[in-house]
PDB file of N, CA and C in Angstrom:
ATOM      1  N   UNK A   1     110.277  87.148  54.439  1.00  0.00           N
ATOM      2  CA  UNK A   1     111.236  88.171  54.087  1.00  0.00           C
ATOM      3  C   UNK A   1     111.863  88.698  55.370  1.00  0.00           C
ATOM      4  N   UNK A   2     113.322  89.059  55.637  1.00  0.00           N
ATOM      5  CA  UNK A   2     113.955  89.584  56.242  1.00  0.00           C
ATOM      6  C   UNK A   2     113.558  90.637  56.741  1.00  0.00           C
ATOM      7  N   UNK A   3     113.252  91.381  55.943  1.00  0.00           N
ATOM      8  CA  UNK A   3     112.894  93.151  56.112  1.00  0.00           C
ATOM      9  C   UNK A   3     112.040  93.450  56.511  1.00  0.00           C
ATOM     10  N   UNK A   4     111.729  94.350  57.335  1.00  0.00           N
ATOM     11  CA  UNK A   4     110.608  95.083  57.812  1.00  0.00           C
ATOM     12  C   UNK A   4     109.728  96.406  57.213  1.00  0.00           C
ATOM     13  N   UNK A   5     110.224  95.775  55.828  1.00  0.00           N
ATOM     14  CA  UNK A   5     109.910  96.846  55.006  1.00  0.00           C
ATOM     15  C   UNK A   5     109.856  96.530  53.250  1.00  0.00           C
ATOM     16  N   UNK A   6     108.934  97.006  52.159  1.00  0.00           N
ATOM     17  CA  UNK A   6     108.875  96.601  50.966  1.00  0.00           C
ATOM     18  C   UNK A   6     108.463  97.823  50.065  1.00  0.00           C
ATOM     19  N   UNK A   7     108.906  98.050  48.845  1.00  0.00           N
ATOM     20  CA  UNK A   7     108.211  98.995  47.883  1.00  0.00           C
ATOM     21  C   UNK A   7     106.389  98.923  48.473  1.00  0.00           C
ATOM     22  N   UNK A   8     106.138  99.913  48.150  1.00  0.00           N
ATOM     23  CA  UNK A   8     104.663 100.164  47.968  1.00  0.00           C
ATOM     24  C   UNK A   8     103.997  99.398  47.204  1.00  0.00           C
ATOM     25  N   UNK A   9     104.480  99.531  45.814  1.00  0.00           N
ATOM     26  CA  UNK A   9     104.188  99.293  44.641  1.00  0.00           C
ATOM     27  C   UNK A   9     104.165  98.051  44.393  1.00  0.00           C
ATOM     28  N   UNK A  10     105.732  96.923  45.258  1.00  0.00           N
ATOM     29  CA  UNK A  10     105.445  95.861  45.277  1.00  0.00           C
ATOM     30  C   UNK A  10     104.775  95.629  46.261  1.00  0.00           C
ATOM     31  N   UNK A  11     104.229  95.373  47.534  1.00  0.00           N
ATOM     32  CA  UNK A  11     103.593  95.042  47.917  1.00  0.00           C
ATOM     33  C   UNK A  11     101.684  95.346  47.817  1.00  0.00           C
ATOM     34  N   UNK A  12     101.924  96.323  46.905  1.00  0.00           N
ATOM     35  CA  UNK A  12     100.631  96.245  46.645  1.00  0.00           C
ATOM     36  C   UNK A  12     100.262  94.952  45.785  1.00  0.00           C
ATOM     37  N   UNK A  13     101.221  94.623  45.175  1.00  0.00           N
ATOM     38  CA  UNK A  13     100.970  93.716  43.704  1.00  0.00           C
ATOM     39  C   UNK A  13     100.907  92.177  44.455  1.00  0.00           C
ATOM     40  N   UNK A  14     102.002  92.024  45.578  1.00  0.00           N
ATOM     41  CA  UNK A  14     102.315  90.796  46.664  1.00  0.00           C
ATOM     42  C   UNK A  14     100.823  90.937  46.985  1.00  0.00           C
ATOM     43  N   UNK A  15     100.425  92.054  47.731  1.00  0.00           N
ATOM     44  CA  UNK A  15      99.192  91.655  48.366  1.00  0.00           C
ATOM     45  C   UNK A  15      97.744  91.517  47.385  1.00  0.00           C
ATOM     46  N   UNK A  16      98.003  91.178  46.146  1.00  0.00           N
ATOM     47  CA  UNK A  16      96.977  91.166  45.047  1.00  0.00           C
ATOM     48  C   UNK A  16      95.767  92.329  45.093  1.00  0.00           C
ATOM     49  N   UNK A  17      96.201  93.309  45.251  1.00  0.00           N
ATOM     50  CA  UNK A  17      95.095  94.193  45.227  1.00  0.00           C
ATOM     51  C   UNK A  17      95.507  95.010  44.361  1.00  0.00           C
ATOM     52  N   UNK A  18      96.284  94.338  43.318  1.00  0.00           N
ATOM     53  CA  UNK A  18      96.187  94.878  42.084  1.00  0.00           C
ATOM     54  C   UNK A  18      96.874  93.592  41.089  1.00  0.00           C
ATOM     55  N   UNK A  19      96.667  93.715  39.822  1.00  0.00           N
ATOM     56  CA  UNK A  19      96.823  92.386  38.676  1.00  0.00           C
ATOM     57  C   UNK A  19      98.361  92.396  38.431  1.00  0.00           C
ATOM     58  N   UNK A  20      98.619  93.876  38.043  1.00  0.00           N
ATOM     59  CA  UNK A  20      99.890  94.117  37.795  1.00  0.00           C
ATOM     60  C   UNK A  20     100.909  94.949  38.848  1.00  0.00           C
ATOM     61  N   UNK A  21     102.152  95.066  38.948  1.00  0.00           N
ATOM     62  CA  UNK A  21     103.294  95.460  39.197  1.00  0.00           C
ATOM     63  C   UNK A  21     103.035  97.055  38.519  1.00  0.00           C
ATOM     64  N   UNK A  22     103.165  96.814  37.720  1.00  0.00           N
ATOM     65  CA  UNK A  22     102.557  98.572  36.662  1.00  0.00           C
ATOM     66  C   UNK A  22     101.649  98.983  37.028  1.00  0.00           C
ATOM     67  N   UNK A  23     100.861  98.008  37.275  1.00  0.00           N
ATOM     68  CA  UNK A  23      99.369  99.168  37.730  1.00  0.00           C
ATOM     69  C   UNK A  23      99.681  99.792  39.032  1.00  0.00           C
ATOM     70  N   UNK A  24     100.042  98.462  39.859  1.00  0.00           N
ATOM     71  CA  UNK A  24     100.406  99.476  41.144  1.00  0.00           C
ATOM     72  C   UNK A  24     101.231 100.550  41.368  1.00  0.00           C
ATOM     73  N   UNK A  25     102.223 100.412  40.378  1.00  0.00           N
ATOM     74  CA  UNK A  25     102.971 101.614  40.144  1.00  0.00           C
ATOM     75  C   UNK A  25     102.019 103.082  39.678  1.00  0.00           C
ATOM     76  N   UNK A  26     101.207 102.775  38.916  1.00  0.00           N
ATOM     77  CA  UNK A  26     100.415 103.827  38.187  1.00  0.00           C
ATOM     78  C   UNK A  26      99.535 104.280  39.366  1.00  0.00           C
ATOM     79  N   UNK A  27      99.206 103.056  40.216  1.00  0.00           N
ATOM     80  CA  UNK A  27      97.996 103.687  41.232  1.00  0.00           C
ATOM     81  C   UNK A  27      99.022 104.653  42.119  1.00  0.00           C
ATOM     82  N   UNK A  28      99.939 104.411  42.134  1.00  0.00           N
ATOM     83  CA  UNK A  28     100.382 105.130  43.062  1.00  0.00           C
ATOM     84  C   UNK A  28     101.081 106.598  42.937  1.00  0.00           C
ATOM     85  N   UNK A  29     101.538 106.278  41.367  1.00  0.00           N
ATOM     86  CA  UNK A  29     101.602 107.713  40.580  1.00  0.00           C
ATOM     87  C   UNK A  29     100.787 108.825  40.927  1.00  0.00           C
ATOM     88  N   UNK A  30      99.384 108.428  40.348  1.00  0.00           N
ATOM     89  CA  UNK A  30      98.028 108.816  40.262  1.00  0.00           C
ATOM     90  C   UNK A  30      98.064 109.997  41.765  1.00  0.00           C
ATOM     91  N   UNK A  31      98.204 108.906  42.694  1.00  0.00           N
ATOM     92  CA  UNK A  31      98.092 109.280  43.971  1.00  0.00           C
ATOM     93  C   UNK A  31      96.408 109.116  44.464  1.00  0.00           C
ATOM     94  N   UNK A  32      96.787 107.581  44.462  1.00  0.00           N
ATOM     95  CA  UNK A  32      95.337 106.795  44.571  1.00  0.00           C
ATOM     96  C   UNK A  32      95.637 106.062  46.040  1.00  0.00           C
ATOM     97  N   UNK A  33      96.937 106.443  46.004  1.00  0.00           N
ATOM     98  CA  UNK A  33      96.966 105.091  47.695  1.00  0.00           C
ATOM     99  C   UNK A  33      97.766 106.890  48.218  1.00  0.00           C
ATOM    100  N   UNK A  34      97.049 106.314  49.975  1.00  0.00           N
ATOM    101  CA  UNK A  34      97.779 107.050  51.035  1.00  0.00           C
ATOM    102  C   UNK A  34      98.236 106.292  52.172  1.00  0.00           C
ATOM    103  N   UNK A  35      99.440 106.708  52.817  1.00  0.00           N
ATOM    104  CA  UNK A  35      99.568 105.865  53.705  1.00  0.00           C
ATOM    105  C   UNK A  35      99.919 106.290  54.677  1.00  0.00           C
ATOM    106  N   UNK A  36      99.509 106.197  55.974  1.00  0.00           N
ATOM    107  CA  UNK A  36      99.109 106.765  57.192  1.00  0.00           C
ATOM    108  C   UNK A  36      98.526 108.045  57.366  1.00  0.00           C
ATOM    109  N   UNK A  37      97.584 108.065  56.171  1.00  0.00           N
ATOM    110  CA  UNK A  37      96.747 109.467  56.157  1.00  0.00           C
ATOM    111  C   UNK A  37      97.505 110.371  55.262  1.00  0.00           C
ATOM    112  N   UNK A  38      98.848 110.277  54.307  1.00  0.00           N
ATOM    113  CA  UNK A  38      99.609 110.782  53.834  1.00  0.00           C
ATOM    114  C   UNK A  38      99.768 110.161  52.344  1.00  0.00           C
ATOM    115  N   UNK A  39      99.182 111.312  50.974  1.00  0.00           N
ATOM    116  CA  UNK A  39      98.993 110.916  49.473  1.00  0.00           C
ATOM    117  C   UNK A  39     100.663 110.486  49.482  1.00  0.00           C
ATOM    118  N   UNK A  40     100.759 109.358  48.369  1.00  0.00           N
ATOM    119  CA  UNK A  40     101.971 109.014  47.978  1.00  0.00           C
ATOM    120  C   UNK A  40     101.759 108.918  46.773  1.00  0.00           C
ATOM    121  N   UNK A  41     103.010 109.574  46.155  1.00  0.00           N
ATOM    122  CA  UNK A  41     102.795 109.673  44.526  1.00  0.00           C
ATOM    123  C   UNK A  41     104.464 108.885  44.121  1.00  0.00           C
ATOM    124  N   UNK A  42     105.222 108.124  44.564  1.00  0.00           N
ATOM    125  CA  UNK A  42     106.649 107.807  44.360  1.00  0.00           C
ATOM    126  C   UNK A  42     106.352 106.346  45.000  1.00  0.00           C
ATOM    127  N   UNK A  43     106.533 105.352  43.846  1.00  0.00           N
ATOM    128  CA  UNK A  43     106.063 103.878  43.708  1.00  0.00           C
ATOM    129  C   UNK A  43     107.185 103.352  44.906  1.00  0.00           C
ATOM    130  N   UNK A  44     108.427 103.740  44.833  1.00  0.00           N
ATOM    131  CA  UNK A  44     109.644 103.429  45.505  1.00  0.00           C
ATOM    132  C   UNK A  44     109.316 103.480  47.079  1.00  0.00           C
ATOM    133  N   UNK A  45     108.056 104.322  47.345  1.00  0.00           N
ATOM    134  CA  UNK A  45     108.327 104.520  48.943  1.00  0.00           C
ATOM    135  C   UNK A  45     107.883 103.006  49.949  1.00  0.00           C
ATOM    136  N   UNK A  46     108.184 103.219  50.771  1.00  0.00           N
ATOM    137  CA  UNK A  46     108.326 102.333  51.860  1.00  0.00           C
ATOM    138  C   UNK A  46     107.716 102.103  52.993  1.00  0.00           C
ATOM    139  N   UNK A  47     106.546 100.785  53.053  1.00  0.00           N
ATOM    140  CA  UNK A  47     105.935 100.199  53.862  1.00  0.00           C
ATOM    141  C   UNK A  47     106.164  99.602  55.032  1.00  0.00           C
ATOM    142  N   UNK A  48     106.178  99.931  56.235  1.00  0.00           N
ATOM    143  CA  UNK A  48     106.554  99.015  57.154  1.00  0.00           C
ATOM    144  C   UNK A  48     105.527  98.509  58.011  1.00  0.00           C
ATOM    145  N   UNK A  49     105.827  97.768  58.873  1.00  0.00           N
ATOM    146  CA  UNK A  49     104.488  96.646  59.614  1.00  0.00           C
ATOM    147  C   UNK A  49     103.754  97.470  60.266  1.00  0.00           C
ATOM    148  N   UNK A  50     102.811  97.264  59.991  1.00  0.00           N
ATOM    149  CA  UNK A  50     101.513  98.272  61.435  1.00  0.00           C
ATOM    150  C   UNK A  50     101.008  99.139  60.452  1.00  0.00           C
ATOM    151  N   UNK A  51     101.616 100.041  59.007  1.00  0.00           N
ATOM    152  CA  UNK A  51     101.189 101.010  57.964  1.00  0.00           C
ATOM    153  C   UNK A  51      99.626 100.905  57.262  1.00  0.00           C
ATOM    154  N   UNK A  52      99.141 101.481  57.497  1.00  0.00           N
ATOM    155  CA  UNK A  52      97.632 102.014  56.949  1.00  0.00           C
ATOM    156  C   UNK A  52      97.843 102.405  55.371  1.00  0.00           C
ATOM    157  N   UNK A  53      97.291 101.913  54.255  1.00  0.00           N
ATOM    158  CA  UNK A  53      97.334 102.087  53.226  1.00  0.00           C
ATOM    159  C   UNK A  53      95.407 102.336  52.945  1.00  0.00           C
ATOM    160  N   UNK A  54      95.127 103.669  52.513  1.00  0.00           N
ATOM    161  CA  UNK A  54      93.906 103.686  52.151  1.00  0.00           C
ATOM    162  C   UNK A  54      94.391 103.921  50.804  1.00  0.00           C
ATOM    163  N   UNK A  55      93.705 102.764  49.395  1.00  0.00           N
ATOM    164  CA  UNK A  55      93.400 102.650  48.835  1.00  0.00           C
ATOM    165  C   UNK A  55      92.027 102.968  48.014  1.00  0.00           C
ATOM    166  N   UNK A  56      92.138 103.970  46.475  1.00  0.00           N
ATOM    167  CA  UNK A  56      90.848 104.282  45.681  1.00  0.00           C
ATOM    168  C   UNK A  56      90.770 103.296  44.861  1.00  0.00           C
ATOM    169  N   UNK A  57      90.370 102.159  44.618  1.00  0.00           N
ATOM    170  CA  UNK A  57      89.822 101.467  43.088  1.00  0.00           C
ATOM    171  C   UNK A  57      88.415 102.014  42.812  1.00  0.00           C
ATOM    172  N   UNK A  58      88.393 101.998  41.666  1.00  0.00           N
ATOM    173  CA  UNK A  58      87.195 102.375  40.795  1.00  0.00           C
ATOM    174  C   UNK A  58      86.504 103.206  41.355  1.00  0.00           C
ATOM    175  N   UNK A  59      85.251 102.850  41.983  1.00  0.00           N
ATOM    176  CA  UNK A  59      84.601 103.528  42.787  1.00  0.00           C
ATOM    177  C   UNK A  59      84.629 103.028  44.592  1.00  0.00           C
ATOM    178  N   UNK A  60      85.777 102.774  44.757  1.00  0.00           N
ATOM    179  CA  UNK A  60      85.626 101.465  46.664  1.00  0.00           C
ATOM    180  C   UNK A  60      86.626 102.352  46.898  1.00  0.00           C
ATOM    181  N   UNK A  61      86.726 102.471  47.971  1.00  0.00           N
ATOM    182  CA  UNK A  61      88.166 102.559  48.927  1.00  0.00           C
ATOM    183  C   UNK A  61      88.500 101.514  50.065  1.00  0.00           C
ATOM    184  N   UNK A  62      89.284 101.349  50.092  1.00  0.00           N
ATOM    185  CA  UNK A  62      90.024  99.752  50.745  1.00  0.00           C
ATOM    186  C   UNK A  62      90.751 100.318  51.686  1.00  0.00           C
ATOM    187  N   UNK A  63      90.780 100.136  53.053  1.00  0.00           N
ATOM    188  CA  UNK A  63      91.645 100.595  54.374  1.00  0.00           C
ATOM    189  C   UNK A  63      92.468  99.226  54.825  1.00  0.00           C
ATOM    190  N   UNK A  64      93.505  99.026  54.307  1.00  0.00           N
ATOM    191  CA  UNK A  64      94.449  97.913  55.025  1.00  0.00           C
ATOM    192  C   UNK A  64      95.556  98.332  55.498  1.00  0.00           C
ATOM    193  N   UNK A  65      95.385  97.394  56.576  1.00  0.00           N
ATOM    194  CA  UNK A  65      97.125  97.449  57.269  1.00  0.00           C
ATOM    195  C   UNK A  65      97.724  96.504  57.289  1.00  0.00           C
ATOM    196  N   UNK A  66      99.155  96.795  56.966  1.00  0.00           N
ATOM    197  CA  UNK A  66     100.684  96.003  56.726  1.00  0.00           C
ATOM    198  C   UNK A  66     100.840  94.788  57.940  1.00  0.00           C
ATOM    199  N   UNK A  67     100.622  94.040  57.889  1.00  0.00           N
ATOM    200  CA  UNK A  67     100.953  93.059  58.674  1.00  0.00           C
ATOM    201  C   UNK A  67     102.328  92.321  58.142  1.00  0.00           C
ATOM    202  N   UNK A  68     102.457  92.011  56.963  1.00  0.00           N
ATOM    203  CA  UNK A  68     103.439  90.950  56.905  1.00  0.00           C
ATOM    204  C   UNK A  68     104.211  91.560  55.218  1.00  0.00           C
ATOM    205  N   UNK A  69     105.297  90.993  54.771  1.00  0.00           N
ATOM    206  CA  UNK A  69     105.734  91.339  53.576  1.00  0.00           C
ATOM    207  C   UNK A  69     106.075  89.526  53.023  1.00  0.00           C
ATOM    208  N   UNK A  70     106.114  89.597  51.563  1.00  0.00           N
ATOM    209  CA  UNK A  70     106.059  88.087  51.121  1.00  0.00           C
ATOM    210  C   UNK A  70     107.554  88.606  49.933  1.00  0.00           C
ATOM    211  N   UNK A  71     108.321  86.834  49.360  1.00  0.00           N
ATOM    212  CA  UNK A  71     109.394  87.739  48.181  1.00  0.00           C
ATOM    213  C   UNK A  71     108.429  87.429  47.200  1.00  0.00           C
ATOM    214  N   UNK A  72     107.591  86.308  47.466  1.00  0.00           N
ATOM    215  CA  UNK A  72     107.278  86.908  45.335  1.00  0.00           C
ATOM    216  C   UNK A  72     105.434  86.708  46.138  1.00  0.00           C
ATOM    217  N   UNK A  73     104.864  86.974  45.243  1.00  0.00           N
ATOM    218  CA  UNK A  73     103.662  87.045  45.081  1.00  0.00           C
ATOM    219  C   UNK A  73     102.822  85.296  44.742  1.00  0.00           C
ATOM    220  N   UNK A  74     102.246  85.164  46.290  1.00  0.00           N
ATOM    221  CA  UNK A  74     102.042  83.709  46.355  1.00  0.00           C
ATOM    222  C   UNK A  74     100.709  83.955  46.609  1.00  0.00           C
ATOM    223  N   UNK A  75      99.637  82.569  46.988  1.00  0.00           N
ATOM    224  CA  UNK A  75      98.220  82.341  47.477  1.00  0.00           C
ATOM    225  C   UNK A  75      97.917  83.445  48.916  1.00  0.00           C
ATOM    226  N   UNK A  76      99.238  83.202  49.261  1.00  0.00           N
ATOM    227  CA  UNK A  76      99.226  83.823  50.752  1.00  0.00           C
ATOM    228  C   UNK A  76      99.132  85.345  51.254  1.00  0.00           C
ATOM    229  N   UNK A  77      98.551  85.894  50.194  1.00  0.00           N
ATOM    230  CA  UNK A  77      98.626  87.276  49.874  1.00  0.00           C
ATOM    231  C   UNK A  77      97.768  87.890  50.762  1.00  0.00           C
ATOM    232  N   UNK A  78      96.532  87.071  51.985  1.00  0.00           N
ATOM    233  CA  UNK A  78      95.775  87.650  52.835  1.00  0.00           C
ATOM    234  C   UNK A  78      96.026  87.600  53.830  1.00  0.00           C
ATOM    235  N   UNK A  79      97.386  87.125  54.240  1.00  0.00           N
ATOM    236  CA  UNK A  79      98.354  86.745  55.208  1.00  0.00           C
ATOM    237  C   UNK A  79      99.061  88.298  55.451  1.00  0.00           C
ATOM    238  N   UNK A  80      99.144  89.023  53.962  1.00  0.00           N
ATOM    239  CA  UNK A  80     100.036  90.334  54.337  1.00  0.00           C
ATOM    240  C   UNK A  80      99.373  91.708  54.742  1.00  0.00           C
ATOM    241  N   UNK A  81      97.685  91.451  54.791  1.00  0.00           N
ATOM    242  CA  UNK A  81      97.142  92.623  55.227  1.00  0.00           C
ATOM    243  C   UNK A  81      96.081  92.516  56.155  1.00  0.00           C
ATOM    244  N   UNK A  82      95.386  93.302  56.682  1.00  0.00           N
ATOM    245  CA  UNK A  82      94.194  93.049  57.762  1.00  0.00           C
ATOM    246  C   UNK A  82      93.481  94.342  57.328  1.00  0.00           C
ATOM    247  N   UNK A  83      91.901  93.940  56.987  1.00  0.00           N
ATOM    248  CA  UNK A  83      90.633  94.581  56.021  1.00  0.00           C
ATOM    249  C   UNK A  83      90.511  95.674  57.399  1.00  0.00           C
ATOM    250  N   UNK A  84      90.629  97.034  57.193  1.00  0.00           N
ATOM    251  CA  UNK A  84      90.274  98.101  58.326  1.00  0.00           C
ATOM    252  C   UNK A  84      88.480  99.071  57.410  1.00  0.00           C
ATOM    253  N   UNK A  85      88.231  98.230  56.417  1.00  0.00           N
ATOM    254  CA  UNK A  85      87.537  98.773  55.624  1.00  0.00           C
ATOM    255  C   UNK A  85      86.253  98.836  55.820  1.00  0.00           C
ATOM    256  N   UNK A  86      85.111  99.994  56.426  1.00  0.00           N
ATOM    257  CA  UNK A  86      84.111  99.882  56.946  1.00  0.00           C
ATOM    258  C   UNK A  86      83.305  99.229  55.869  1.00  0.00           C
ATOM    259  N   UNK A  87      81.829  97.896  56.529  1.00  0.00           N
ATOM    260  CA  UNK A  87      81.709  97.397  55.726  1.00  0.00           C
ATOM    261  C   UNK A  87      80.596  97.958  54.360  1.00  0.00           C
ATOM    262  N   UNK A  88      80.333  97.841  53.397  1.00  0.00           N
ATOM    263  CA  UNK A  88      79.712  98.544  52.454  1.00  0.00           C
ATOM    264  C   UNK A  88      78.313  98.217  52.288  1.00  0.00           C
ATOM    265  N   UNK A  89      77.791  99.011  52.169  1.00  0.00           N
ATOM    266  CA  UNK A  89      76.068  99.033  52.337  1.00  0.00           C
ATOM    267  C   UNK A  89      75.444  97.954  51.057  1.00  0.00           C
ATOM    268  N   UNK A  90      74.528  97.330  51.235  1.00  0.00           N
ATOM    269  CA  UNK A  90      73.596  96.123  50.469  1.00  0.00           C
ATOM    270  C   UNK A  90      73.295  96.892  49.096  1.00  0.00           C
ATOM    271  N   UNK A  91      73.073  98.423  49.222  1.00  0.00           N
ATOM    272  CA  UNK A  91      72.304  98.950  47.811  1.00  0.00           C
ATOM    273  C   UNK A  91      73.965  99.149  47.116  1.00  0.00           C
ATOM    274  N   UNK A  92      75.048  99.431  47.611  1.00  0.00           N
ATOM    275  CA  UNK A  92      76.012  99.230  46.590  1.00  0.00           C
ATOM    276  C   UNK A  92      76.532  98.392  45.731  1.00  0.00           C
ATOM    277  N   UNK A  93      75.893  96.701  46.144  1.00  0.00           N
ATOM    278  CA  UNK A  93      76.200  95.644  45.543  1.00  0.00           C
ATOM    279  C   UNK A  93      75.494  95.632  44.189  1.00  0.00           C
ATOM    280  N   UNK A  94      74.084  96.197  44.272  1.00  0.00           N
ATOM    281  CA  UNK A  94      73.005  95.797  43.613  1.00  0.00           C
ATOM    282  C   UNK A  94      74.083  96.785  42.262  1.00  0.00           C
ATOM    283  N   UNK A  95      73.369  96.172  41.070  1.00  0.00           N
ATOM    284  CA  UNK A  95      73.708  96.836  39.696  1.00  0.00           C
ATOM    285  C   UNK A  95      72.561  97.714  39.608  1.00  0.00           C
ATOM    286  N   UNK A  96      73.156  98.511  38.310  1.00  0.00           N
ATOM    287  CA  UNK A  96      71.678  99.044  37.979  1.00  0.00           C
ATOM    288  C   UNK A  96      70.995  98.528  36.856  1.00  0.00           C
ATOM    289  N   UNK A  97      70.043  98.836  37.109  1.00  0.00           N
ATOM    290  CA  UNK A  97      68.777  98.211  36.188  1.00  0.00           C
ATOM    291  C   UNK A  97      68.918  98.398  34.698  1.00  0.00           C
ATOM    292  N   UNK A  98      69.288  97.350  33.546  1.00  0.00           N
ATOM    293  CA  UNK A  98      69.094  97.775  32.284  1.00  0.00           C
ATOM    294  C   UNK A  98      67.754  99.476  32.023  1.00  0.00           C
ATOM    295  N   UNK A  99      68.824 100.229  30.815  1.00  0.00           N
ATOM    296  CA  UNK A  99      67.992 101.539  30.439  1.00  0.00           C
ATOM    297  C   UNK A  99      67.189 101.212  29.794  1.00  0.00           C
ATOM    298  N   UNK A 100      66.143 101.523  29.946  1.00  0.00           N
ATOM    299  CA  UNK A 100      64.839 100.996  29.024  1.00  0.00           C
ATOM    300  C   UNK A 100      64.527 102.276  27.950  1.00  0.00           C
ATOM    301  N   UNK A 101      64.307 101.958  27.003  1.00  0.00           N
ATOM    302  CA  UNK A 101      63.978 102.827  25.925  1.00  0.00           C
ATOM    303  C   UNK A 101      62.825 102.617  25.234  1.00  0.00           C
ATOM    304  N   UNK A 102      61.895 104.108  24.691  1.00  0.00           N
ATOM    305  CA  UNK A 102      60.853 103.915  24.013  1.00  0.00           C
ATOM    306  C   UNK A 102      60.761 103.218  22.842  1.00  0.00           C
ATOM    307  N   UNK A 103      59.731 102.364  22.999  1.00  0.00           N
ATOM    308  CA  UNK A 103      59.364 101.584  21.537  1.00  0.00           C
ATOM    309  C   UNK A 103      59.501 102.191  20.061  1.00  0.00           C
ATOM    310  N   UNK A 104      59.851 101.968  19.170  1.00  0.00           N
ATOM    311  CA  UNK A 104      60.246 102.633  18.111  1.00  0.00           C
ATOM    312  C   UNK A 104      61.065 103.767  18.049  1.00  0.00           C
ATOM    313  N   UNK A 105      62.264 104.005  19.091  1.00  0.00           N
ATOM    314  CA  UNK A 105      63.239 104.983  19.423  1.00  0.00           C
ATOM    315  C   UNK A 105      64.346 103.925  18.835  1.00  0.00           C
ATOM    316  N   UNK A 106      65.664 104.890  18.265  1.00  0.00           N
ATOM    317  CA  UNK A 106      66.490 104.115  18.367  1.00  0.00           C
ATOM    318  C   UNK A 106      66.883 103.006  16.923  1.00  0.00           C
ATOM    319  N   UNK A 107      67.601 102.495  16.675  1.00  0.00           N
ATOM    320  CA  UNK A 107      67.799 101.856  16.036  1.00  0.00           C
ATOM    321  C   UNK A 107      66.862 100.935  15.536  1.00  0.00           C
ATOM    322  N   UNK A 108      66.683 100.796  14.203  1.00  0.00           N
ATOM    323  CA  UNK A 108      65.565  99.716  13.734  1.00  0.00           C
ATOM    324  C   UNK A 108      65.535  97.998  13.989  1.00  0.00           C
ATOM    325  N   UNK A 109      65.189  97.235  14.462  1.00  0.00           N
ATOM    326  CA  UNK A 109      65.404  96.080  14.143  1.00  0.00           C
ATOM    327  C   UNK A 109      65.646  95.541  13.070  1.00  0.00           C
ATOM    328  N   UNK A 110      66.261  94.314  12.671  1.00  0.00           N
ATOM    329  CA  UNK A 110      65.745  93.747  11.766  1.00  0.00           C
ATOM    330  C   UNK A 110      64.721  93.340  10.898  1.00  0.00           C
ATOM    331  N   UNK A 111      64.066  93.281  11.765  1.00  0.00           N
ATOM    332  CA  UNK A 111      62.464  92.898  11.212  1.00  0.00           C
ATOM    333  C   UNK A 111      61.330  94.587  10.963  1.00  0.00           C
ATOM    334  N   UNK A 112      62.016  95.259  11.933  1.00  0.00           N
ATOM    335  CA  UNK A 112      61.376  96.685  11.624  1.00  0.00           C
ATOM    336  C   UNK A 112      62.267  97.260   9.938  1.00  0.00           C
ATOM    337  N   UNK A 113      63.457  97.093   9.551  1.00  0.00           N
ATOM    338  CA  UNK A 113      64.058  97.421   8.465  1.00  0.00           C
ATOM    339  C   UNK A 113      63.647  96.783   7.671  1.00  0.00           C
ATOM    340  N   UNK A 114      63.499  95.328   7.450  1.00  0.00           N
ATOM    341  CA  UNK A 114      62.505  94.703   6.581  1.00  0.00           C
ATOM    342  C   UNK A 114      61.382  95.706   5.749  1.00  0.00           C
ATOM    343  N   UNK A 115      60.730  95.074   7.362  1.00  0.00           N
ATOM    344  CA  UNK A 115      59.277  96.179   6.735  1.00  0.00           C
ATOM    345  C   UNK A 115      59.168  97.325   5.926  1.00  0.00           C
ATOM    346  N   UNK A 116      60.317  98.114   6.534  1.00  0.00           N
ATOM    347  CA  UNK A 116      60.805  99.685   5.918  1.00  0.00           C
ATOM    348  C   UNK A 116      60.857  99.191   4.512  1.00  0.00           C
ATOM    349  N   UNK A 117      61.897  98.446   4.046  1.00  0.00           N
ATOM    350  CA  UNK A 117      62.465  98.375   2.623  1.00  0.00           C
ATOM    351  C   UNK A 117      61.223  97.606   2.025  1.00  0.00           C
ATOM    352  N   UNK A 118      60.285  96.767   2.171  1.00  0.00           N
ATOM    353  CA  UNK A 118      59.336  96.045   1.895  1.00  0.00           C
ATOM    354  C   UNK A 118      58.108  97.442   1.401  1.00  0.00           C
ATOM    355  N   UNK A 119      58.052  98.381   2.314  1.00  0.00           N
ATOM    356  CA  UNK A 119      57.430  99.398   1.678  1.00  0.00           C
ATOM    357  C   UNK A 119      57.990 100.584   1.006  1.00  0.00           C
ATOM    358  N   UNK A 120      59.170 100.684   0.649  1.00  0.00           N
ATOM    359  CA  UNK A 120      59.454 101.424  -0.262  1.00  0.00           C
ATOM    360  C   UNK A 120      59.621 101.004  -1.277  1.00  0.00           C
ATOM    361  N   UNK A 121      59.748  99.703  -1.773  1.00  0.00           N
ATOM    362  CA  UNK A 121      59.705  99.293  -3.205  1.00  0.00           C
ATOM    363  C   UNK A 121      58.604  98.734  -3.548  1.00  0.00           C
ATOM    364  N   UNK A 122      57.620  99.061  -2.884  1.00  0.00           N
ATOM    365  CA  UNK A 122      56.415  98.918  -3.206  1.00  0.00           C
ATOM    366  C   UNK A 122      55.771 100.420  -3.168  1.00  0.00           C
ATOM    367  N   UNK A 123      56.641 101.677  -3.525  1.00  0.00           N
ATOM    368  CA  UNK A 123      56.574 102.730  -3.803  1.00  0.00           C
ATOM    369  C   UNK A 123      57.302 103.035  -4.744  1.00  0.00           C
ATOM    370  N   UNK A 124      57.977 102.804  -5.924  1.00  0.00           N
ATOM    371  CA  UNK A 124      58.620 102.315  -6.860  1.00  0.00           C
ATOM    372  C   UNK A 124      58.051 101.460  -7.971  1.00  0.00           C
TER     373      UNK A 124
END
């Protein structure tokens, strides 16, 4: 690209750190991305080379900077940023552990409802 410069919104979407064009628009609504330490809530604003974009997804925050701008959204999408993102600790990867619940709490099984109806019509 010519320019030294791109929507936010699209280049968030160019640089795949988001699925959609809309979403990035929405993230940026939200006022989920800042850029150079500064909330941006107006999808329209304008990125130029060297720009710090700290990014909120879900629960992560993502620190990249603008290196390059692309016109459409290709493979080459790690070409347009450089990871400034300190790296994230081993216990954040881990999931958490299925909730374990007390035995006979909770919904009946199948085979526990059986039983149930097996002794009430044999109370009848």
């Amino acid at each position: 690209m010519a320019d030294d410069r791109q929507r936010i919104d699209k280049w968030l979407w160019h640089a795949r750190v988001v699925r959609t064009r809309t979403s990035a628009a929405t993230l940026v609504s939200e006022g989920h991305v800042r850029l150079n330490g500064q909330r941006v809530t107006a999808p329209g604003q304008l990125v130029r080379n060297g720009d710090v974009l700290t990014i909120t997804l879900d629960r992560t925050i993502r620190i990249l900077r603008a290196i390059g701008f692309a016109d459409k959204r290709a493979s080459t999408a790690e070409g347009l940023w450089e990871d400034l993102s300190p790296p994230r600790p081993a216990t954040e990867d881990r999931e958490a552990p299925p909730a374990e619940r007390e035995p006979g709490s909770g919904r009946p099984t199948k085979r526990e409802r059986r039983a149930t109806d097996r002794w009430r019509d044999d109370d009848f």
